[in-house]
C-alpha atoms as a PDB file:
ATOM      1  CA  UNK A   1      47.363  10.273 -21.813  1.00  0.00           C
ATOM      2  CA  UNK A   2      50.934  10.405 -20.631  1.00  0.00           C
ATOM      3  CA  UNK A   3      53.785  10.182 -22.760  1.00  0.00           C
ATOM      4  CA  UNK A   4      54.253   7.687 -25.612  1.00  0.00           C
ATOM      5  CA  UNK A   5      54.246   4.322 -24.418  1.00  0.00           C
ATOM      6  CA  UNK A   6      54.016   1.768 -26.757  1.00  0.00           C
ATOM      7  CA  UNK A   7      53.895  -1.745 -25.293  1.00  0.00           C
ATOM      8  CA  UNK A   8      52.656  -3.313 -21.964  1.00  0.00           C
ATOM      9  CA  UNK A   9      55.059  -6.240 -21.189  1.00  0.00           C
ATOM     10  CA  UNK A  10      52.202  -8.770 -20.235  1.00  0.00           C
ATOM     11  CA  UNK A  11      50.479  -7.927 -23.990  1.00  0.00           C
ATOM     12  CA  UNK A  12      53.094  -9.704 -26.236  1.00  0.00           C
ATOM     13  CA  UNK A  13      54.043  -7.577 -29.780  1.00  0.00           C
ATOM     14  CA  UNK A  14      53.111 -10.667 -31.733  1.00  0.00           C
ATOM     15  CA  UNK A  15      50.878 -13.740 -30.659  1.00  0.00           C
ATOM     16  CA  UNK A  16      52.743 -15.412 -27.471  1.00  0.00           C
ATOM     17  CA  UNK A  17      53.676 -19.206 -28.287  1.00  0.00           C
ATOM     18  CA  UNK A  18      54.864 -19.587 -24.899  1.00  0.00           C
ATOM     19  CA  UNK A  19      52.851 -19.192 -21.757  1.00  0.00           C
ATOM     20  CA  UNK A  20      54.330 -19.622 -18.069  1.00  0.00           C
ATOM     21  CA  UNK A  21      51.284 -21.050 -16.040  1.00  0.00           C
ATOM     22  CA  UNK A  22      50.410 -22.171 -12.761  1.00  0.00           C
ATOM     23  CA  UNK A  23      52.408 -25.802 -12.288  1.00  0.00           C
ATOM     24  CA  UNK A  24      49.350 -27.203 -10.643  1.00  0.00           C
ATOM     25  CA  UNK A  25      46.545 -25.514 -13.244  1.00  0.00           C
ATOM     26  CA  UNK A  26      48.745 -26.403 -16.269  1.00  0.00           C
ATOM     27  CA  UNK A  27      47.831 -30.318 -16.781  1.00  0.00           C
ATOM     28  CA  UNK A  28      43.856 -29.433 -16.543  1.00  0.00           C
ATOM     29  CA  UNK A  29      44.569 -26.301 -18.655  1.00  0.00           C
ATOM     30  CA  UNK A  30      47.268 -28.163 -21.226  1.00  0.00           C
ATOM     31  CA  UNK A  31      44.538 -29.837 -23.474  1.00  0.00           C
ATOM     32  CA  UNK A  32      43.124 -26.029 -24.217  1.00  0.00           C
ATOM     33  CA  UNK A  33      46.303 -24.811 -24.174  1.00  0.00           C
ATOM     34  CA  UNK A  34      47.947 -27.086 -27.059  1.00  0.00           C
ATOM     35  CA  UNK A  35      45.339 -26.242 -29.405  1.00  0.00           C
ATOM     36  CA  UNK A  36      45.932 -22.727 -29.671  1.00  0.00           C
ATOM     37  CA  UNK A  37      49.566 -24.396 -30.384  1.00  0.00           C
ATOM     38  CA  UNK A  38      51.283 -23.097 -27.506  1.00  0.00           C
ATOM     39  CA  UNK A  39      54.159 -24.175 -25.678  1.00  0.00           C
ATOM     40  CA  UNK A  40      53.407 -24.427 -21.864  1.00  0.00           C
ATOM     41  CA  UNK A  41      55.940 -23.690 -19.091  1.00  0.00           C
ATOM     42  CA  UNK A  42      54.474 -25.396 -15.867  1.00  0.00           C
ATOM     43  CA  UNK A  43      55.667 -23.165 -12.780  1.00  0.00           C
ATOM     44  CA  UNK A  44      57.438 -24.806 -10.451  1.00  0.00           C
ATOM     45  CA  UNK A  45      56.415 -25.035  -6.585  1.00  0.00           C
ATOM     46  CA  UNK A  46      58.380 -22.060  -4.606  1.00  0.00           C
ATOM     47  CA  UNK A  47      58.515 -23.831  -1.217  1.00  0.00           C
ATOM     48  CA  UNK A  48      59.798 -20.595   0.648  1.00  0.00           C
ATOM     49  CA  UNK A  49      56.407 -18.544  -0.080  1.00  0.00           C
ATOM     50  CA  UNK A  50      52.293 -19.575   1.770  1.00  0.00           C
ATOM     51  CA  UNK A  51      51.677 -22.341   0.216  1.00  0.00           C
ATOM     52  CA  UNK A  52      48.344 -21.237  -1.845  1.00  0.00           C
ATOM     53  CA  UNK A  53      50.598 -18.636  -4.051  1.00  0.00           C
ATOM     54  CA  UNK A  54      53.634 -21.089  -4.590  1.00  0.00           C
ATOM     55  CA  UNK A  55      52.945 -21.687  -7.988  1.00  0.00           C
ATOM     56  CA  UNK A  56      51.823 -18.322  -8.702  1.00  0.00           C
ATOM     57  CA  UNK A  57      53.956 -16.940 -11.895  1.00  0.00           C
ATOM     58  CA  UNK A  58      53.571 -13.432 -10.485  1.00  0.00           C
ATOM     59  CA  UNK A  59      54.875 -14.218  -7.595  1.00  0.00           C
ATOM     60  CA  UNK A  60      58.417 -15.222  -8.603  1.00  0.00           C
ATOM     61  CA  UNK A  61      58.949 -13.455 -11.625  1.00  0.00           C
ATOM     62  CA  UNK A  62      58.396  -9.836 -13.508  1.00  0.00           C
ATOM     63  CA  UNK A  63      58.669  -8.885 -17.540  1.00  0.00           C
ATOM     64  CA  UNK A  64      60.743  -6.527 -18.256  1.00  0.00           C
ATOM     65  CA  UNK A  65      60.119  -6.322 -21.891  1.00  0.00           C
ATOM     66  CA  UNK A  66      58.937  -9.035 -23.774  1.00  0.00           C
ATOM     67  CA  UNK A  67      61.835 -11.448 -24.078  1.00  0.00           C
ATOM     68  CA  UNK A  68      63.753 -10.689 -20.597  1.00  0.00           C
ATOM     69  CA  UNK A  69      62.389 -11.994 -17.346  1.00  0.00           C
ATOM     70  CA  UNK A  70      63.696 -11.334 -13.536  1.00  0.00           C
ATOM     71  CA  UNK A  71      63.518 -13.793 -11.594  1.00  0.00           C
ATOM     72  CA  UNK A  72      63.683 -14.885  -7.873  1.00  0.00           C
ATOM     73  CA  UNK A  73      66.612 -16.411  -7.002  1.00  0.00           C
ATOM     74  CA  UNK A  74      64.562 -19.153  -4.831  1.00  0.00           C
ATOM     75  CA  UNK A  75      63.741 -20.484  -8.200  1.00  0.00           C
ATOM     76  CA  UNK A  76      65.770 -18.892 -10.871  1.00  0.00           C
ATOM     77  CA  UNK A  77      67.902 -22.159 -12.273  1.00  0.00           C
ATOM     78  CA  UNK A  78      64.483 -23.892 -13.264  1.00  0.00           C
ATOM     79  CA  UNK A  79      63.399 -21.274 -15.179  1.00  0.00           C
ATOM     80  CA  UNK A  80      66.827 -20.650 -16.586  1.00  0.00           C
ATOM     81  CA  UNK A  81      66.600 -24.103 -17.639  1.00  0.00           C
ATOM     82  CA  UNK A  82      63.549 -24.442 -18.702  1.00  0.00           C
ATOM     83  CA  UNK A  83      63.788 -21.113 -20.886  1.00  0.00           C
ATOM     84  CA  UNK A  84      67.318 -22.213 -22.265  1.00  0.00           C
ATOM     85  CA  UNK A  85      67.497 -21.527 -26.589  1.00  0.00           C
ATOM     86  CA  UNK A  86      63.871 -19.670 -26.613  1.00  0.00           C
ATOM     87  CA  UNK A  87      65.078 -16.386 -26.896  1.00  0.00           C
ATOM     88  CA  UNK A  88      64.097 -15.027 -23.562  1.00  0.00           C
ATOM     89  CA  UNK A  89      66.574 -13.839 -21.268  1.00  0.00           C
ATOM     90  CA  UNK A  90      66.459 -14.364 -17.610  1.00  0.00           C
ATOM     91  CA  UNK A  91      68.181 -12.126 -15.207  1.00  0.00           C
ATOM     92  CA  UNK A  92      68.536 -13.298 -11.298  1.00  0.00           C
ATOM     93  CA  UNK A  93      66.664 -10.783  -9.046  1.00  0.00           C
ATOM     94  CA  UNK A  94      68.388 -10.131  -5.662  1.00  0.00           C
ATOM     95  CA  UNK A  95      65.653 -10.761  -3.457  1.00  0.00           C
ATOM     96  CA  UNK A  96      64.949 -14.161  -2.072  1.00  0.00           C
ATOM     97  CA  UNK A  97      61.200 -14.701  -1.309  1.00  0.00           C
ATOM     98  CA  UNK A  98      59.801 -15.617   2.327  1.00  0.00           C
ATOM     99  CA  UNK A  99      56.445 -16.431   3.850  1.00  0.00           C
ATOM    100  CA  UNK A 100      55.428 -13.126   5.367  1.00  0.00           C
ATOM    101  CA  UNK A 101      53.246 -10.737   3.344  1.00  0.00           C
ATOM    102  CA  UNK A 102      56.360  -8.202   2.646  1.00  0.00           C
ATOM    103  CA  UNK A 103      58.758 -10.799   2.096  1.00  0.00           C
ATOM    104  CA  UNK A 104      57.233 -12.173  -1.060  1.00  0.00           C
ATOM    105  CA  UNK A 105      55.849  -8.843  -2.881  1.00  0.00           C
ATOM    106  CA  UNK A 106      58.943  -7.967  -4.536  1.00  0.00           C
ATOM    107  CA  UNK A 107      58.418  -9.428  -8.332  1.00  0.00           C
ATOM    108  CA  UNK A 108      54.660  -8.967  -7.952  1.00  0.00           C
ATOM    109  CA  UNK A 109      54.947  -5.286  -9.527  1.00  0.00           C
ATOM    110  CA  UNK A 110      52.176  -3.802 -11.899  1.00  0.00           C
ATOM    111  CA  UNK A 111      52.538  -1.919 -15.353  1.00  0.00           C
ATOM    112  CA  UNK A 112      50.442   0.240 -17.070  1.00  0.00           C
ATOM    113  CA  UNK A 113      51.257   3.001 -19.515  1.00  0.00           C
ATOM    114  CA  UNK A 114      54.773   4.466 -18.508  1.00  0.00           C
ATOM    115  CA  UNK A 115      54.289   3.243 -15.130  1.00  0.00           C
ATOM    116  CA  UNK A 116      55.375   1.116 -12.555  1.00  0.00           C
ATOM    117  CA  UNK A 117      52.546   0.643  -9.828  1.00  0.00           C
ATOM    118  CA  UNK A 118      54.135  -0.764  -6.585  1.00  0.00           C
ATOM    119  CA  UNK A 119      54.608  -0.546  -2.837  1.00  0.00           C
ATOM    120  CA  UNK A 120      58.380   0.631  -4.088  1.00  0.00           C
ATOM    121  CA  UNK A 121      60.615  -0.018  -1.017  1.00  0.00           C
ATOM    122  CA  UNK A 122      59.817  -3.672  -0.926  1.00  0.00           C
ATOM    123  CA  UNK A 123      60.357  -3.870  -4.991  1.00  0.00           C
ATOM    124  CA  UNK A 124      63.646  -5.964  -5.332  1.00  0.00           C
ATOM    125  CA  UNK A 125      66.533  -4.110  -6.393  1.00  0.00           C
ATOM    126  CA  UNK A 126      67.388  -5.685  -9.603  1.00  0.00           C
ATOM    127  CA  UNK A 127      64.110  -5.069 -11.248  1.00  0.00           C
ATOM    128  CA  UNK A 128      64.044  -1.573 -10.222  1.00  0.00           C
ATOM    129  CA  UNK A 129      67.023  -1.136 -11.784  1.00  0.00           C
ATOM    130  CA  UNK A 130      66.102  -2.721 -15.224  1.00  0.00           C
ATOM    131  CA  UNK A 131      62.928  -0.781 -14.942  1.00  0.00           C
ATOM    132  CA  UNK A 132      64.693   2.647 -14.235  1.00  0.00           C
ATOM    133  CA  UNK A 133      66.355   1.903 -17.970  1.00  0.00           C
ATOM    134  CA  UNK A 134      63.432   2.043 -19.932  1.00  0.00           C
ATOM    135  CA  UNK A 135      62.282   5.112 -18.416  1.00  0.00           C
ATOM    136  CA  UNK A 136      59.392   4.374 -16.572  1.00  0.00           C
ATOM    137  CA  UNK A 137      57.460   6.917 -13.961  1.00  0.00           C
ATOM    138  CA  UNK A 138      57.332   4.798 -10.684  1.00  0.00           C
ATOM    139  CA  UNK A 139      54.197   5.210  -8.659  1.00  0.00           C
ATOM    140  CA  UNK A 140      53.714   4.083  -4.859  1.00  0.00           C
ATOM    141  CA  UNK A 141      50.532   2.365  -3.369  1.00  0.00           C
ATOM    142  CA  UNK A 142      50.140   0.825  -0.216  1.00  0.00           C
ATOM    143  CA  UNK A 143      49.074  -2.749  -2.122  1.00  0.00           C
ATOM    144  CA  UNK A 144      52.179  -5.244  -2.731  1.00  0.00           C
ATOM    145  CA  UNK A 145      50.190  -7.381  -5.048  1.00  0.00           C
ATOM    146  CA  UNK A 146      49.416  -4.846  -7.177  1.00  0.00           C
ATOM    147  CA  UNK A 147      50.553  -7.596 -10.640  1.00  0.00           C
ATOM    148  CA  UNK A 148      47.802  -9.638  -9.428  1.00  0.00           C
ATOM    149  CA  UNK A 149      45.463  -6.467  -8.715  1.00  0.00           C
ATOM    150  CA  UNK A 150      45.227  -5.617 -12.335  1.00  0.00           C
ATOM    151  CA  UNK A 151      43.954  -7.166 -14.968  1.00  0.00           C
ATOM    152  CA  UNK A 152      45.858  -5.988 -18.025  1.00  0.00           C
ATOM    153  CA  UNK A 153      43.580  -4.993 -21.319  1.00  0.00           C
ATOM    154  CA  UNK A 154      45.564  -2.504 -22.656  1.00  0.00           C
ATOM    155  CA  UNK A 155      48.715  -0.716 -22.902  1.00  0.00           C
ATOM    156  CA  UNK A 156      46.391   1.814 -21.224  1.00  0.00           C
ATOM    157  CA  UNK A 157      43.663   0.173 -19.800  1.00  0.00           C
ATOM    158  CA  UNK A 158      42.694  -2.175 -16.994  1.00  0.00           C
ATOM    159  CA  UNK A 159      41.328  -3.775 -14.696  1.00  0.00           C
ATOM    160  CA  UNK A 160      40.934  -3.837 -10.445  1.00  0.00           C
ATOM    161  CA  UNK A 161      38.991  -3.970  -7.101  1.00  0.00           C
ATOM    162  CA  UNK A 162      41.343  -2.099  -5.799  1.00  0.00           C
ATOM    163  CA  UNK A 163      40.204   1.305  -4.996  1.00  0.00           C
ATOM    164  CA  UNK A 164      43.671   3.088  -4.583  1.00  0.00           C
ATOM    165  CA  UNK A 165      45.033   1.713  -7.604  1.00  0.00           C
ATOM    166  CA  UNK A 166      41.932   2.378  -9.170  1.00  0.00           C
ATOM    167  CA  UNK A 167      41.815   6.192  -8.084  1.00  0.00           C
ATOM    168  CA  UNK A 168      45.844   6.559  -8.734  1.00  0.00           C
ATOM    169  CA  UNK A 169      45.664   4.960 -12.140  1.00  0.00           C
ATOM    170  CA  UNK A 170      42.088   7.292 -13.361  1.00  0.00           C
ATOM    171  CA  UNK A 171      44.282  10.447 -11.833  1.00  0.00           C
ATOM    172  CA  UNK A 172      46.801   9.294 -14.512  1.00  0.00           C
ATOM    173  CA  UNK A 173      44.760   8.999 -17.461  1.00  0.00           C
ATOM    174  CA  UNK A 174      44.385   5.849 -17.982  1.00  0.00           C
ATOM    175  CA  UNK A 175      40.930   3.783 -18.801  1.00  0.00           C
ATOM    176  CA  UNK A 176      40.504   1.424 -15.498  1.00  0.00           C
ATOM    177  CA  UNK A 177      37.303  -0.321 -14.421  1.00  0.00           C
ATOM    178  CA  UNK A 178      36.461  -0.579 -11.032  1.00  0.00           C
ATOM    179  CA  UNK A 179      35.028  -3.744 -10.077  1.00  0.00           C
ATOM    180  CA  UNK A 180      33.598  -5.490  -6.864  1.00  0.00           C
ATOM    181  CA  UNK A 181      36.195  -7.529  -4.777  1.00  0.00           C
ATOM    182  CA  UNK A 182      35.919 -10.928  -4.525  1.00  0.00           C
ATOM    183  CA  UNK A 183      34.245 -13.818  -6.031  1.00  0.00           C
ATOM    184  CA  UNK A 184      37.519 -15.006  -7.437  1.00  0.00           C
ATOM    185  CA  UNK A 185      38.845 -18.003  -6.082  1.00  0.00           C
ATOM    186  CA  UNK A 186      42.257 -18.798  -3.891  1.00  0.00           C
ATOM    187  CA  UNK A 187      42.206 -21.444  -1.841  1.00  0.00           C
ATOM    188  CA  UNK A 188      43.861 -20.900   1.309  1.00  0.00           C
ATOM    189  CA  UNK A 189      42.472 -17.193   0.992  1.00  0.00           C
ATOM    190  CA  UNK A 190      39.339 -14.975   1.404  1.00  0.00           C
ATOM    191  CA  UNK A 191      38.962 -14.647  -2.261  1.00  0.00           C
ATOM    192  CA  UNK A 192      41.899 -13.948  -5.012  1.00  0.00           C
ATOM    193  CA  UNK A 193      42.524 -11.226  -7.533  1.00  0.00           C
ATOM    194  CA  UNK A 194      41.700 -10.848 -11.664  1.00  0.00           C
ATOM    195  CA  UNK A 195      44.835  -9.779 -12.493  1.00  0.00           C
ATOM    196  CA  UNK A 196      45.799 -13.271 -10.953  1.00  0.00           C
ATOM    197  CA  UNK A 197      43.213 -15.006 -12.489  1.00  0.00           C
ATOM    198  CA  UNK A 198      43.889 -13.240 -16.368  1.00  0.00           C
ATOM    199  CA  UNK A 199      46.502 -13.057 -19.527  1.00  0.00           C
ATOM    200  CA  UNK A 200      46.937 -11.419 -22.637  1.00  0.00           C
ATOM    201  CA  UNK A 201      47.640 -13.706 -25.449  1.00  0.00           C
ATOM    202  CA  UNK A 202      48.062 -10.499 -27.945  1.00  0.00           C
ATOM    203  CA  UNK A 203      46.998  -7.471 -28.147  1.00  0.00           C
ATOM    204  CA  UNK A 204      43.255  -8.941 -28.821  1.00  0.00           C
ATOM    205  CA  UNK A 205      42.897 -12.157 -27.255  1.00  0.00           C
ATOM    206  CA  UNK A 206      42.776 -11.864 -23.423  1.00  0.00           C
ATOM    207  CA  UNK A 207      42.846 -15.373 -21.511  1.00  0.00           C
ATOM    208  CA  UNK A 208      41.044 -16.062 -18.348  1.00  0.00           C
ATOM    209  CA  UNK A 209      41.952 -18.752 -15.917  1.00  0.00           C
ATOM    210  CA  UNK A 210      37.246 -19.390 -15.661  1.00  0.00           C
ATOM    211  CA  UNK A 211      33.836 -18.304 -16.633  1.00  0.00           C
ATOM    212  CA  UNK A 212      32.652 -14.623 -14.508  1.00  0.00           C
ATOM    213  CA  UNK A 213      29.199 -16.162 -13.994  1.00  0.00           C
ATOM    214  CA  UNK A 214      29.171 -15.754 -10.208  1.00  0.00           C
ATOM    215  CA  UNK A 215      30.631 -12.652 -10.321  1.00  0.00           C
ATOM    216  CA  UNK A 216      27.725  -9.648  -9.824  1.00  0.00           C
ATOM    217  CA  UNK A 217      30.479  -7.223 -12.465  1.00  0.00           C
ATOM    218  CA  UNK A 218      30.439 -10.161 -14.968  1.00  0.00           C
ATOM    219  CA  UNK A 219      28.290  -7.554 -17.447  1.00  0.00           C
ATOM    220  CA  UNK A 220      30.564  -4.902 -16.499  1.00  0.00           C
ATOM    221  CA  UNK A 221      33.753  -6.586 -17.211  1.00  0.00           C
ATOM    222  CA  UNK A 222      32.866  -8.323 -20.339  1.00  0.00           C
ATOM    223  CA  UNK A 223      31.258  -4.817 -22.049  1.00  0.00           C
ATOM    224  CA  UNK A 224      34.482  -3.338 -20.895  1.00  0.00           C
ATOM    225  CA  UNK A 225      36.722  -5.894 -22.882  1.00  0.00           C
ATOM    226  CA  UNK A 226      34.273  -5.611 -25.769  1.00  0.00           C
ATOM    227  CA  UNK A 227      35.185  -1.907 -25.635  1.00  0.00           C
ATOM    228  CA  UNK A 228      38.326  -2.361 -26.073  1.00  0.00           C
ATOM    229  CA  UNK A 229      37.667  -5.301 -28.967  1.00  0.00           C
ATOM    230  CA  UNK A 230      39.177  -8.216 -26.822  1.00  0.00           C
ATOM    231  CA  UNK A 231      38.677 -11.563 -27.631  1.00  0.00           C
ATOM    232  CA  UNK A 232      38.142 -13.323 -24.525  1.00  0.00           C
ATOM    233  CA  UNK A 233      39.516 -16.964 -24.131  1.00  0.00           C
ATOM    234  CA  UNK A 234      38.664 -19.080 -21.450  1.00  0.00           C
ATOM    235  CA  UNK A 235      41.459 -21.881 -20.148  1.00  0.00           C
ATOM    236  CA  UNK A 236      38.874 -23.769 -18.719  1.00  0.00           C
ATOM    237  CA  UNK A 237      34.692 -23.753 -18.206  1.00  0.00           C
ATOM    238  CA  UNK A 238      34.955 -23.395 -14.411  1.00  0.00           C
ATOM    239  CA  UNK A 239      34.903 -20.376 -11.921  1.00  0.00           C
ATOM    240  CA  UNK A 240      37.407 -18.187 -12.327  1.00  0.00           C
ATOM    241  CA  UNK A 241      40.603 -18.781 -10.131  1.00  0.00           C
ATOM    242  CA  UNK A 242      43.408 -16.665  -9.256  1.00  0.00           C
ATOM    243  CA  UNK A 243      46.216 -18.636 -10.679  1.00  0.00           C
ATOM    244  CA  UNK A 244      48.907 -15.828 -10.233  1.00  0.00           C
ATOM    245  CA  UNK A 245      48.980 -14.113 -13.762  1.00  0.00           C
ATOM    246  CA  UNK A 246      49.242 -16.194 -17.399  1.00  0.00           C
ATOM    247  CA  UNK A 247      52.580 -14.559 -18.439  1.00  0.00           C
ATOM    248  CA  UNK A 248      52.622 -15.412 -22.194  1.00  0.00           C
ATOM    249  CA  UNK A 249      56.226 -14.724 -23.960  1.00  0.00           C
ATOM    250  CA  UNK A 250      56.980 -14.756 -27.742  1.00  0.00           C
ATOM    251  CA  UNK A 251      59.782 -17.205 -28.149  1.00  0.00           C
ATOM    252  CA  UNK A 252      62.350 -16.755 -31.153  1.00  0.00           C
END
């Protein structure tokens, strides 16, 4: 194990009462949603980004902690509206997002332990910055969606299909399960990723977007959460779809 780290941004301290979903999941999800008694933030459409990831949470915005956000400037006075007198501060990244591959990876940055996984020279500046202050070890792969690569279960544990994260991460000490790609869904793309398609309520109830049915690792996955004593909820009783990360929030 390295260091003492004690939180994982994307695992609120206490219960989150706020969750920033997917603008175009959150109606079908809302009914599920509201009964946990949870306020829903509905993303809003990014036009400058492909089309299938527009929505996508990950895509246009990073935790820093849990209560202070940076955000793409594309988008950055909705959410600063939106997120007005909750508690959670917003900071404007630096990077405007485009359509290419490289041009929209800059927010989509993964944490585990006391690290930063990312492809780091296309990490906008700003977050680096606010992640260089709370002294976290910074770790280079060649994936840029490495948020939606990894399926957070624990401040030290996790989940991907992709192998160099996979390998990098197990090198570090940390408890990651390897699982097949695929059999997630993304319109618009071959298949999409369970970090994507996942949340962490608290630190025992993990949310997925689906059910893992079709997926051949379902057994894998779910022994792997009970390992860890997660609670899995499911958002809906559908196949699981990469809806670009549930970021949940604890609002004051």
């Amino acid at each position: 194990m390295h260091g003492d780290f004690m939180f994982n941004p994307f695992i609120p301290k206490n219960r989150g009462n706020l969750l920033i979903i997917d603008g175009r999941m959150a109606q079908n999800l809302s009914k599920k949603i509201e009964k946990l008694n949870i306020k829903i933030i509905p993303t809003i459409r990014c036009e400058e980004v492909p089309d299938p990831i527009s929505y996508h949470p990950d895509i246009v915005m990073h935790p820093i902690n849990h209560n202070t956000l940076v955000i793409a400037p594309n988008v950055f006075d909705y959410y600063e509206e939106k997120l007005y007198g909750l508690g959670i501060k917003v900071i404007k990244g630096q990077t405007e997002l485009g359509k290419n591959y490289l041009d929209h990876i800059a927010y989509n940055v993964g944490r585990l332990g006391n690290f930063v996984i990312h492809k780091l020279s296309y990490m906008d500046e700003v977050l680096k910055f606010f992640l260089r202050k709370e002294n976290l070890e910074f770790i280079h792969v060649n994936q840029g969606y490495t948020k939606c690569s990894m399926m957070i279960v624990d401040i030290d544990a996790a989940i991907t299909a992709d192998y160099p994260i996979y390998r990098k991460l197990k090198d570090l000490g940390m408890d990651i399960l390897f699982i097949n790609p695929g059999y997630i869904e993304l319109i618009g793309y071959p298949y999409g990723f369970i970090g994507g398609a996942s949340g962490n309520l608290s630190k025992d109830d993990v949310l997925l977007s689906g059910r893992l049915d079709m997926h051949p690792d379902r057994d894998k996955i779910l022994t792997f959460l009970k390992t860890h004593e997660k609670n899995i909820i499911y958002l809906s009783d559908k196949k699981i779809v990469d809806i670009g990360t549930i970021i949940s929030l604890y609002s004051q």
